[in-house]
PDB file of N, CA and C in Angstrom:
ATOM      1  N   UNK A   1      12.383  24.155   3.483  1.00  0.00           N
ATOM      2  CA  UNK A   1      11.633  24.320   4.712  1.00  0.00           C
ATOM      3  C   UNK A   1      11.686  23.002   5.472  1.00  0.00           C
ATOM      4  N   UNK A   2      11.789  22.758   6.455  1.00  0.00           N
ATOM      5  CA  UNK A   2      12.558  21.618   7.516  1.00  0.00           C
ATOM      6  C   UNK A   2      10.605  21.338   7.850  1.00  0.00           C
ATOM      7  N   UNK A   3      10.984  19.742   8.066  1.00  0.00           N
ATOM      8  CA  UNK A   3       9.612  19.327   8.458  1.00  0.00           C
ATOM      9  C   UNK A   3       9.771  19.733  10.175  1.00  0.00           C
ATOM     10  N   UNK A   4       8.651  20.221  10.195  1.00  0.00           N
ATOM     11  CA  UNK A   4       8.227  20.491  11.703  1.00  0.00           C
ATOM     12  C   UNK A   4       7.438  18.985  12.623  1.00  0.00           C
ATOM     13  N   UNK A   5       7.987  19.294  14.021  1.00  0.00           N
ATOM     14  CA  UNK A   5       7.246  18.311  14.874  1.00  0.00           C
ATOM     15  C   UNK A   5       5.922  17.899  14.733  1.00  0.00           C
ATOM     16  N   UNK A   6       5.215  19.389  14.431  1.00  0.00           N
ATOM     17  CA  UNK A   6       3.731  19.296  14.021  1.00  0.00           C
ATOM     18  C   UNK A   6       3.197  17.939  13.208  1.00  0.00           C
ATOM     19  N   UNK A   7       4.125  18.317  12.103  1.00  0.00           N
ATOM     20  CA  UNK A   7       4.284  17.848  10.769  1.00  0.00           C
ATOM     21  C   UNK A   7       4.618  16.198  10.755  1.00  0.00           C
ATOM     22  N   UNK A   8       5.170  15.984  11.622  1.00  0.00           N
ATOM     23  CA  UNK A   8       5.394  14.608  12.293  1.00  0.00           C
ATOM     24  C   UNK A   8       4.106  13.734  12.663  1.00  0.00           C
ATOM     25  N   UNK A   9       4.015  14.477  14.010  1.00  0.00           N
ATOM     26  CA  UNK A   9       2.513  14.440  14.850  1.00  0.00           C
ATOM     27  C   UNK A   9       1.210  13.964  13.700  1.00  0.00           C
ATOM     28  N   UNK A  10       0.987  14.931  12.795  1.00  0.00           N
ATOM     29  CA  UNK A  10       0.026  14.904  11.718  1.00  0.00           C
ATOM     30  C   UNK A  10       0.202  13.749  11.324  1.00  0.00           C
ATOM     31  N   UNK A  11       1.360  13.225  10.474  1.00  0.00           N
ATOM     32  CA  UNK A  11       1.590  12.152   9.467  1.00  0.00           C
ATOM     33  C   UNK A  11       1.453  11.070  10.270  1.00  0.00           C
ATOM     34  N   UNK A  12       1.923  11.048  11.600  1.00  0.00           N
ATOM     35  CA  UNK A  12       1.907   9.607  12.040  1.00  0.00           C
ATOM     36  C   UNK A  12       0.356   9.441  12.635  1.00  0.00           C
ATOM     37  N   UNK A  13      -0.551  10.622  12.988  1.00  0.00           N
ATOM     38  CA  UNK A  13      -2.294  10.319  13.053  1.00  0.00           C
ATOM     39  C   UNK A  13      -2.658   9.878  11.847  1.00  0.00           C
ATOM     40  N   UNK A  14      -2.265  10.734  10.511  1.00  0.00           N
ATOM     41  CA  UNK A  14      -3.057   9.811   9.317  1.00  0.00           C
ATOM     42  C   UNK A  14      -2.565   8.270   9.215  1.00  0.00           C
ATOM     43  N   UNK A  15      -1.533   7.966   9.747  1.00  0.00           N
ATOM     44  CA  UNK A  15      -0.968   6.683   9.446  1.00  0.00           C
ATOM     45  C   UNK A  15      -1.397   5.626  10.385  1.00  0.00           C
ATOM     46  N   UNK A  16      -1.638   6.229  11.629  1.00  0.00           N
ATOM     47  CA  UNK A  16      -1.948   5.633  13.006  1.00  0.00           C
ATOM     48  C   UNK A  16      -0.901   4.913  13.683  1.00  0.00           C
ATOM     49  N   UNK A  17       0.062   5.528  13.592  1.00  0.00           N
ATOM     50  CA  UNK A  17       1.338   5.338  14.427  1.00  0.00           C
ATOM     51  C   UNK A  17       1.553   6.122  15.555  1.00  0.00           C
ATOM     52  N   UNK A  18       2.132   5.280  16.202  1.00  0.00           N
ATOM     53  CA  UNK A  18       2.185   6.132  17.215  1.00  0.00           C
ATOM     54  C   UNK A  18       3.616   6.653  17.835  1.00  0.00           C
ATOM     55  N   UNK A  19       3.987   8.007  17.318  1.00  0.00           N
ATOM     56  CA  UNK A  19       5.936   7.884  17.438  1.00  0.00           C
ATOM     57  C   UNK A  19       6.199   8.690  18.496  1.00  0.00           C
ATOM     58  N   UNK A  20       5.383   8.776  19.389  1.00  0.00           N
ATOM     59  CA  UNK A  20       5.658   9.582  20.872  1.00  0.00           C
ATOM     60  C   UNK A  20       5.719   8.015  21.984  1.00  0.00           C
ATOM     61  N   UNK A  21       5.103   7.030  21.642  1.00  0.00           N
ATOM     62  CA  UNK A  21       5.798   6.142  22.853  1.00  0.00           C
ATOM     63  C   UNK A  21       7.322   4.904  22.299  1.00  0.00           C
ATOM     64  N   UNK A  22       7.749   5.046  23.720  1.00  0.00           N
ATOM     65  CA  UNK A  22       9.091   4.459  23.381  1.00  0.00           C
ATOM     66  C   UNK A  22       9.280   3.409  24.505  1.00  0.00           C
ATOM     67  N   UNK A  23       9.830   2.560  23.956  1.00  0.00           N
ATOM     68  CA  UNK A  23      10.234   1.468  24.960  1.00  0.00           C
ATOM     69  C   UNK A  23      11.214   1.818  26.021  1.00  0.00           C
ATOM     70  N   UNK A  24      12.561   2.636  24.747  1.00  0.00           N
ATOM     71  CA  UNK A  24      13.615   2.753  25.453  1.00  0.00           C
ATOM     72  C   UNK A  24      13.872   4.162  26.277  1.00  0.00           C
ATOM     73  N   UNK A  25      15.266   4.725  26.254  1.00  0.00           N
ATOM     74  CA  UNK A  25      15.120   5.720  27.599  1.00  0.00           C
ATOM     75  C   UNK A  25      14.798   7.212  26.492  1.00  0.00           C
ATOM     76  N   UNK A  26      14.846   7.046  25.609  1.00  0.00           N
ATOM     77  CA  UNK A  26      14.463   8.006  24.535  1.00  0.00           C
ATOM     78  C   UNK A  26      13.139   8.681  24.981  1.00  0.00           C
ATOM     79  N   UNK A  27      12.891  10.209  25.161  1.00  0.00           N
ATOM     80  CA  UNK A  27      11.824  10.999  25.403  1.00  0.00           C
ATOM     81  C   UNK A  27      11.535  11.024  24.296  1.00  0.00           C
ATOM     82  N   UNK A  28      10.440  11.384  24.072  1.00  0.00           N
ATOM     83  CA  UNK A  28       8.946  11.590  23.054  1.00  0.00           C
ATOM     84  C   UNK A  28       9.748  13.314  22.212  1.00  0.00           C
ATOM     85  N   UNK A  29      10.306  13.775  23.119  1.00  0.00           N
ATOM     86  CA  UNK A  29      11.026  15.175  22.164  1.00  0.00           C
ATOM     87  C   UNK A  29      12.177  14.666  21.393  1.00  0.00           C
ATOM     88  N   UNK A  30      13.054  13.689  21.832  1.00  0.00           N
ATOM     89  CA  UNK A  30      13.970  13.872  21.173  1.00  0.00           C
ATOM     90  C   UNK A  30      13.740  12.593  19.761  1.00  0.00           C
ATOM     91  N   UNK A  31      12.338  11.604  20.285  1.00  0.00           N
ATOM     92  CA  UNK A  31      12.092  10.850  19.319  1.00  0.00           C
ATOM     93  C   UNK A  31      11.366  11.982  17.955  1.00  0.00           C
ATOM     94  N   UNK A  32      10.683  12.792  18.056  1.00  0.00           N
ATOM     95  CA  UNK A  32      10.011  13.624  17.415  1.00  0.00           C
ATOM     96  C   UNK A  32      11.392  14.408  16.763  1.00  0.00           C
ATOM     97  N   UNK A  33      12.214  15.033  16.876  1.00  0.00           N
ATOM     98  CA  UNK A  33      13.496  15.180  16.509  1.00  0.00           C
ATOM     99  C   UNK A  33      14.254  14.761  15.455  1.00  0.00           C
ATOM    100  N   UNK A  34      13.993  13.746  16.069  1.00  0.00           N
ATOM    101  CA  UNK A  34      14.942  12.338  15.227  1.00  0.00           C
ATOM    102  C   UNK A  34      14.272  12.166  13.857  1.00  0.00           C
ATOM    103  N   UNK A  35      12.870  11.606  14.608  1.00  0.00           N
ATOM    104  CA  UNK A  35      12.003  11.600  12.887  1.00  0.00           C
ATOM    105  C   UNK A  35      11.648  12.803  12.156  1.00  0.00           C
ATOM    106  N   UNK A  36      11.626  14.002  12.800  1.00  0.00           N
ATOM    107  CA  UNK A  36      11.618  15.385  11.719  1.00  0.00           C
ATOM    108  C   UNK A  36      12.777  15.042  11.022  1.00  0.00           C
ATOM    109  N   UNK A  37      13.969  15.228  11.396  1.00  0.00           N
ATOM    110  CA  UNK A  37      15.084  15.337  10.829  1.00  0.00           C
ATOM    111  C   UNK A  37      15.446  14.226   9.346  1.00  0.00           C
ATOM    112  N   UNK A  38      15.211  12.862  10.033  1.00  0.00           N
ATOM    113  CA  UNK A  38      15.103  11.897   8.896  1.00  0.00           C
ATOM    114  C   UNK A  38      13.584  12.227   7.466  1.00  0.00           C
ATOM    115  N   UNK A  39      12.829  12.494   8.018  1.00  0.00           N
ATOM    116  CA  UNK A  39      11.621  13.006   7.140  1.00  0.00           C
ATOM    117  C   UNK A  39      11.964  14.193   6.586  1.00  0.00           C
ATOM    118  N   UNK A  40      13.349  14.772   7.025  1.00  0.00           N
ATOM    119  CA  UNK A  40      13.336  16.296   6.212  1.00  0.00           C
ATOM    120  C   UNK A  40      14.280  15.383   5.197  1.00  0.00           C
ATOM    121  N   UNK A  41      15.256  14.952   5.585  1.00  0.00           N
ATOM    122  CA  UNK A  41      16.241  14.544   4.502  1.00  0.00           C
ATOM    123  C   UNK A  41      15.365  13.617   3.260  1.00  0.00           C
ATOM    124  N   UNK A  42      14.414  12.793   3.677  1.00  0.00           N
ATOM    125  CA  UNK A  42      13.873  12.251   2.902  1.00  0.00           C
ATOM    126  C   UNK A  42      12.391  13.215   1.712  1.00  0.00           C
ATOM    127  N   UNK A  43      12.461  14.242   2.237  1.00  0.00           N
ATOM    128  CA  UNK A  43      11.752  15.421   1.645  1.00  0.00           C
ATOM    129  C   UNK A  43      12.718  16.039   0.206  1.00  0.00           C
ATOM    130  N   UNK A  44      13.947  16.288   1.443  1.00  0.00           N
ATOM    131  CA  UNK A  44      15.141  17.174   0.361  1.00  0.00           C
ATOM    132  C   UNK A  44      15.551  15.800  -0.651  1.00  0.00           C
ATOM    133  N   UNK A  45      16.148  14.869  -0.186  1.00  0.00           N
ATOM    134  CA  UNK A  45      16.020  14.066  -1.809  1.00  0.00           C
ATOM    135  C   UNK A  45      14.930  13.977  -2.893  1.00  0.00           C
ATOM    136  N   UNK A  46      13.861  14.045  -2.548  1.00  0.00           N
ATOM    137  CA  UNK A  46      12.711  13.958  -3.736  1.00  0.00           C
ATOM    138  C   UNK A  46      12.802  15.012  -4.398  1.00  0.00           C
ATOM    139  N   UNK A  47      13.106  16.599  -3.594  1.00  0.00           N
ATOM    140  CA  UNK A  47      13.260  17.392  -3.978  1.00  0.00           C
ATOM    141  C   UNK A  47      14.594  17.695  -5.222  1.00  0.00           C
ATOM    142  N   UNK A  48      15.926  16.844  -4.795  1.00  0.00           N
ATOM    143  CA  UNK A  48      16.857  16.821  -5.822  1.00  0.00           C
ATOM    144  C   UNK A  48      15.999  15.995  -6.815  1.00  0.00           C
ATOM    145  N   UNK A  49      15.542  14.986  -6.911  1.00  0.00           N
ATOM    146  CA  UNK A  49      15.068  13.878  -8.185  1.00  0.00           C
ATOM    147  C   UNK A  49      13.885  14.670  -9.079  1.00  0.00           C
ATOM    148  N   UNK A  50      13.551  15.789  -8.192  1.00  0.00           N
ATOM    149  CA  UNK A  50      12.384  16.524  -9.146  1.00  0.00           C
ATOM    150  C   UNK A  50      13.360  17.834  -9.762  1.00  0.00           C
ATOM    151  N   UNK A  51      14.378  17.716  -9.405  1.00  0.00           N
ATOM    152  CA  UNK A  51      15.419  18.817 -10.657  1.00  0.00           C
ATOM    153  C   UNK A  51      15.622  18.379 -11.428  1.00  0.00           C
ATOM    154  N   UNK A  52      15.563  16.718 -11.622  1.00  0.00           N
ATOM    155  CA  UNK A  52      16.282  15.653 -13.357  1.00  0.00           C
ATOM    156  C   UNK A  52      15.560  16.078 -13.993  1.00  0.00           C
ATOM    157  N   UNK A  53      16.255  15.994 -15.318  1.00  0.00           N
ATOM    158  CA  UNK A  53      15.313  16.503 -16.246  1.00  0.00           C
ATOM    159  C   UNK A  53      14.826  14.996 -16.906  1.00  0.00           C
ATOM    160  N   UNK A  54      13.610  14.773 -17.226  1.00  0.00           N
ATOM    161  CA  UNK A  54      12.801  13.839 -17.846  1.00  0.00           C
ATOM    162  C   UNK A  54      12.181  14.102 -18.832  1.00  0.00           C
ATOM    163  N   UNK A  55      12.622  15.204 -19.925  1.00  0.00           N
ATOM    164  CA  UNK A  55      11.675  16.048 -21.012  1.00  0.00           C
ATOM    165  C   UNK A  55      11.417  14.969 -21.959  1.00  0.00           C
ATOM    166  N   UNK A  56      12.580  14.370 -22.133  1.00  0.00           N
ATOM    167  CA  UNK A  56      12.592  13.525 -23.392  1.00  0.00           C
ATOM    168  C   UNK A  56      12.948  11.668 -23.093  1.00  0.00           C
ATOM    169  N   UNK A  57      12.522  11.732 -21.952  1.00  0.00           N
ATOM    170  CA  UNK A  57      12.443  10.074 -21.363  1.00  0.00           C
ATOM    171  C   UNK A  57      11.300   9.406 -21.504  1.00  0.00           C
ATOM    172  N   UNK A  58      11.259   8.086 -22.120  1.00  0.00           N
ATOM    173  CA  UNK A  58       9.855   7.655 -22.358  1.00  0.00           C
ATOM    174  C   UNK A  58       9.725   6.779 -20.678  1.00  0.00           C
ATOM    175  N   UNK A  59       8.436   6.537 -20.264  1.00  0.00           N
ATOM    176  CA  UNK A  59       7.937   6.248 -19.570  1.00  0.00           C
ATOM    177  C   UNK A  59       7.918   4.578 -19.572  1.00  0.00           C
ATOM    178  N   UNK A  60       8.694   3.883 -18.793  1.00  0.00           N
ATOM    179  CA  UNK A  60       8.580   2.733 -18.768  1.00  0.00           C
ATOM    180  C   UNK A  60       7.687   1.339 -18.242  1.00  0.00           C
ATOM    181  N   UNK A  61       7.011   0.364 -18.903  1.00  0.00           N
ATOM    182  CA  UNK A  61       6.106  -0.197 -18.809  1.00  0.00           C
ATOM    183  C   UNK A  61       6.597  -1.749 -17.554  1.00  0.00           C
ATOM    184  N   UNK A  62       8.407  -1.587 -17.584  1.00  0.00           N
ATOM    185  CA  UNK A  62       9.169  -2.682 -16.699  1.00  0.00           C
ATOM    186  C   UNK A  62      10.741  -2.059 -16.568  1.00  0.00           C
ATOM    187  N   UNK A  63      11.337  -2.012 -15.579  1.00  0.00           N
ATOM    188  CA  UNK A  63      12.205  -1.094 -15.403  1.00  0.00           C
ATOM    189  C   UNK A  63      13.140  -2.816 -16.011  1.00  0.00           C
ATOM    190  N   UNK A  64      13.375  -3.887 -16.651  1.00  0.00           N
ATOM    191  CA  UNK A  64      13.933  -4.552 -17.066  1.00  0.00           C
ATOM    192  C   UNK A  64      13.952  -4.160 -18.352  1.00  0.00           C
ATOM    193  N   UNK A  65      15.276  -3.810 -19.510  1.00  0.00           N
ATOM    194  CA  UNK A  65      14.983  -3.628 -20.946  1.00  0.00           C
ATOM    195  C   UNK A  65      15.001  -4.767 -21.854  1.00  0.00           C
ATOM    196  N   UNK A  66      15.216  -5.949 -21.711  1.00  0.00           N
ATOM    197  CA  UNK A  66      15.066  -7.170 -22.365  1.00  0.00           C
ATOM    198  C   UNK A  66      14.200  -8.038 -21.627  1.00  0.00           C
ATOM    199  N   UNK A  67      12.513  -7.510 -21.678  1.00  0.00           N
ATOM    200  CA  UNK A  67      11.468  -8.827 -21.536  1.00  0.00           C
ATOM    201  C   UNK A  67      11.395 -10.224 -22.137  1.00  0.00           C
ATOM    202  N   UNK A  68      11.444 -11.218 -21.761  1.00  0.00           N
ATOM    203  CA  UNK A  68      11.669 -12.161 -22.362  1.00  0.00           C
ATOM    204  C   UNK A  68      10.253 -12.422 -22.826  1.00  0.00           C
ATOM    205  N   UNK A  69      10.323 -12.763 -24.151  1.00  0.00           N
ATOM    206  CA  UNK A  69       8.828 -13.300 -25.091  1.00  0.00           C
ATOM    207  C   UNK A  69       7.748 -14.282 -24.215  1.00  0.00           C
ATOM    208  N   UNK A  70       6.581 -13.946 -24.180  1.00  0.00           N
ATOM    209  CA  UNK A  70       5.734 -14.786 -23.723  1.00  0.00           C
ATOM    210  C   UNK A  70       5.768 -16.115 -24.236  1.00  0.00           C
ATOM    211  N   UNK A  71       5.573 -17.181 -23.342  1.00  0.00           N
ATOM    212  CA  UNK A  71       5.409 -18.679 -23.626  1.00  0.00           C
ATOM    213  C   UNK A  71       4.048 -19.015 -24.367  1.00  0.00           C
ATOM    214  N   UNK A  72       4.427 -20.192 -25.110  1.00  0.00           N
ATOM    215  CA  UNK A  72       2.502 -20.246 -25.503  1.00  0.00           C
ATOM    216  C   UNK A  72       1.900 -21.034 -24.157  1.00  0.00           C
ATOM    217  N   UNK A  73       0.954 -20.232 -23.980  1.00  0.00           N
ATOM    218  CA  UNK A  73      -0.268 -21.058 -23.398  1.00  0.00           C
ATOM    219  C   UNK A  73      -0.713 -22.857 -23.345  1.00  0.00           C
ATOM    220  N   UNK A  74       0.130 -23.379 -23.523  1.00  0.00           N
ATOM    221  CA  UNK A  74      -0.185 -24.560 -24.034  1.00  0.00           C
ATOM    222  C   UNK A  74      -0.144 -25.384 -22.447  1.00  0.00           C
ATOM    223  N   UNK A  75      -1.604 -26.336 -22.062  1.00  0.00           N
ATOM    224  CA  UNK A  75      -1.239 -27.293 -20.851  1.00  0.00           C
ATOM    225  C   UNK A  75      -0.379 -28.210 -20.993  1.00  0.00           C
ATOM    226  N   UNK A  76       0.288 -28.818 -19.870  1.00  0.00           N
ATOM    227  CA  UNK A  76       1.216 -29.910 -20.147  1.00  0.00           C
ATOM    228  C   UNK A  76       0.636 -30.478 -18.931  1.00  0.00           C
ATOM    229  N   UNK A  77       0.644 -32.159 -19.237  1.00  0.00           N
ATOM    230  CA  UNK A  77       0.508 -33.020 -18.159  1.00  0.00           C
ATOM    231  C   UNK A  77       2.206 -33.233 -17.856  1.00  0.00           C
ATOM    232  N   UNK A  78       2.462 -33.297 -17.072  1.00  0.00           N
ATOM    233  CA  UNK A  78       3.950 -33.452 -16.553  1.00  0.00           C
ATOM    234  C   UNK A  78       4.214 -34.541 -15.588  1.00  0.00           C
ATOM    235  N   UNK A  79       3.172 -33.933 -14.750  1.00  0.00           N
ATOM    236  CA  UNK A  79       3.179 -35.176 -13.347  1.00  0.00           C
ATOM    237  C   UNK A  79       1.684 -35.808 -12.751  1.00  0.00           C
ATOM    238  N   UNK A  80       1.793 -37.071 -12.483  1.00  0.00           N
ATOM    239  CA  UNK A  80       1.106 -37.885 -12.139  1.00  0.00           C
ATOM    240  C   UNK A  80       0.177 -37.531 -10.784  1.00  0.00           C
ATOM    241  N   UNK A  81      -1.403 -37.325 -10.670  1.00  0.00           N
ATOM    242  CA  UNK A  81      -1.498 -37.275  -9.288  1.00  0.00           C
ATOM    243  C   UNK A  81      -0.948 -37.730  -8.046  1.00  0.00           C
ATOM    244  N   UNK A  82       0.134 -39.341  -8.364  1.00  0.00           N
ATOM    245  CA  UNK A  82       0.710 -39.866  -7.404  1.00  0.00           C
ATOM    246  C   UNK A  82       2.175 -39.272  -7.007  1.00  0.00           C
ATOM    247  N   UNK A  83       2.806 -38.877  -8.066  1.00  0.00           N
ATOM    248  CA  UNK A  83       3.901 -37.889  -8.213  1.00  0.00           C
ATOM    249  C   UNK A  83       3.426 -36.893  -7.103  1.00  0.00           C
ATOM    250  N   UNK A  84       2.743 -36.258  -7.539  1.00  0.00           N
ATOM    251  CA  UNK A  84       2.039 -34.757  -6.707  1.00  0.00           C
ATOM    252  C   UNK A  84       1.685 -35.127  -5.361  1.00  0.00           C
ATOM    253  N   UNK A  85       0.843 -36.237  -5.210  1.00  0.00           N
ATOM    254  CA  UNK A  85       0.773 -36.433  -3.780  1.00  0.00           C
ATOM    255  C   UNK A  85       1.553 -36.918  -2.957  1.00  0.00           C
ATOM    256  N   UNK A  86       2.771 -37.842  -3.510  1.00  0.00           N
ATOM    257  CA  UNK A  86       3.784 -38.211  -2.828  1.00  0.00           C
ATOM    258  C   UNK A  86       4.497 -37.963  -1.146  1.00  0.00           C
ATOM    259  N   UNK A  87       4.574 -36.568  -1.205  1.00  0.00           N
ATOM    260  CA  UNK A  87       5.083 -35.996  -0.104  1.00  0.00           C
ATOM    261  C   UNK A  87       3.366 -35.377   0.756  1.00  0.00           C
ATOM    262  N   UNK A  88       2.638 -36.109   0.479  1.00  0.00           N
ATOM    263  CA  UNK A  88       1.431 -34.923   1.670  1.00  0.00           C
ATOM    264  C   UNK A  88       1.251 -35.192   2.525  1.00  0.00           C
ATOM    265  N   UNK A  89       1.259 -34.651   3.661  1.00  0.00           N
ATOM    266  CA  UNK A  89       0.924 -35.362   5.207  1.00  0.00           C
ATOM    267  C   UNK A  89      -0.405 -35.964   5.128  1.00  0.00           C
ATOM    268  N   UNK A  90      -1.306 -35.563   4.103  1.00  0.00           N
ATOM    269  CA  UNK A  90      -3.032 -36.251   4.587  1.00  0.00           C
ATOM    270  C   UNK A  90      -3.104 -36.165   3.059  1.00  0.00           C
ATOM    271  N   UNK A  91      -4.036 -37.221   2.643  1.00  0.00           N
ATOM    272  CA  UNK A  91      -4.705 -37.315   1.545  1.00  0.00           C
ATOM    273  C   UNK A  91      -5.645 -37.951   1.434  1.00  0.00           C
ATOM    274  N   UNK A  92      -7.017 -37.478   0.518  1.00  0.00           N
ATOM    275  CA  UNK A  92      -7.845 -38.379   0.606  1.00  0.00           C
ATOM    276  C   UNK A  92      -8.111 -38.383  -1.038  1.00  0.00           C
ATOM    277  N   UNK A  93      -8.026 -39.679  -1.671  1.00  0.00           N
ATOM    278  CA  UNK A  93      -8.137 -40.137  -2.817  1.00  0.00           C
ATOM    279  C   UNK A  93      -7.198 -39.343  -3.696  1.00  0.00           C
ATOM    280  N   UNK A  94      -7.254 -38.355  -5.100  1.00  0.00           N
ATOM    281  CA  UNK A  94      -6.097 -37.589  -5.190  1.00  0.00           C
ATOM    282  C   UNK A  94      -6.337 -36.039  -4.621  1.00  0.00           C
ATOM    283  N   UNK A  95      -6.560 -36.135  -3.882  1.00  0.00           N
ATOM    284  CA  UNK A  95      -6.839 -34.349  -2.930  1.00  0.00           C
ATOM    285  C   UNK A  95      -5.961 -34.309  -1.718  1.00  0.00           C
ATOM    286  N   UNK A  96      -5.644 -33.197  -1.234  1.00  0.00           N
ATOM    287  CA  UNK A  96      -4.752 -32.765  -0.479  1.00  0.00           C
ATOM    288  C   UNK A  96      -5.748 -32.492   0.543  1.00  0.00           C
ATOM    289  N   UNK A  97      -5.706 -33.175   2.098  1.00  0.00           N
ATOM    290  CA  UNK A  97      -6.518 -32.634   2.801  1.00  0.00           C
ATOM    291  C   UNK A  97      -6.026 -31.740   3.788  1.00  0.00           C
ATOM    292  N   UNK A  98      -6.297 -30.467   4.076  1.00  0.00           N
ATOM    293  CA  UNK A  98      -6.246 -29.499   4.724  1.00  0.00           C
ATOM    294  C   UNK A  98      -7.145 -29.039   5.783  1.00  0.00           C
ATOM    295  N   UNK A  99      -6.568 -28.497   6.928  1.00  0.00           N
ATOM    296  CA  UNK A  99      -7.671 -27.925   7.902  1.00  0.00           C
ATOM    297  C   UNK A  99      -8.420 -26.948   7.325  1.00  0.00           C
ATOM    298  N   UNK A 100      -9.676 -26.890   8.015  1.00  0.00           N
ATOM    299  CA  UNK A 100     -10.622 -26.231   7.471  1.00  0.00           C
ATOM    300  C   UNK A 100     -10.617 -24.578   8.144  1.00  0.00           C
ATOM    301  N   UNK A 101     -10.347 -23.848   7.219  1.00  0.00           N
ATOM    302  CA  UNK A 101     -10.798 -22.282   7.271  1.00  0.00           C
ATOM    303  C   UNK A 101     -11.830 -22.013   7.588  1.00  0.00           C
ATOM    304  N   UNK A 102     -12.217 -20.793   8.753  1.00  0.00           N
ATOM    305  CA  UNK A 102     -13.195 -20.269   9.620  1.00  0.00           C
ATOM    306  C   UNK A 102     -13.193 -18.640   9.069  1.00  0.00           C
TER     307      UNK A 102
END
């Protein structure tokens, strides 16, 4: 079943888009058109991916199959507050001074 204009109209109010104005010389019908058509094709693919069969696929927790082992937790001093501050445009004592958020 082909997505209808309606069907357009609807999705882009829940979304709050607005796909009837256009900059260019494109009318509001043939933009409505355009996006049925792309929203149908993108309908009919989900529709092929829900024919795979998945009976016997386990459900994956990282689509990567070799997680690499967690690090220990351990702190490291590495670098020096003067190291760190080196490059700051403003500093006051070892702090980074930043404009203030409103």
């Amino acid at each position: 079943m082909p997505v209808s204009k309606e069907q357009v109209l609807a999705t882009a109010a829940l979304s709050r888009l607005d796909v009837t104005h256009s900059d260019s010389d494109e009318d509001a019908e043939q933009r409505l058109s355009r996006i049925a058509s792309q929203m149908d094709a993108i309908v009919g693919y989900m529709d092929i991916l829900n024919h795979a069969d998945t009976d016997n696929v386990e459900p994956l927790y990282s689509p990567m199959r070799d997680v690499a082992p967690p690090r220990a937790d351990v702190a490291q001093k590495t670098r020096t507050p003067e190291e760190v501050l080196a490059n700051a445009p403003r500093r006051r004592q070892n702090f980074f001074v930043v404009p203030p958020v409103i």
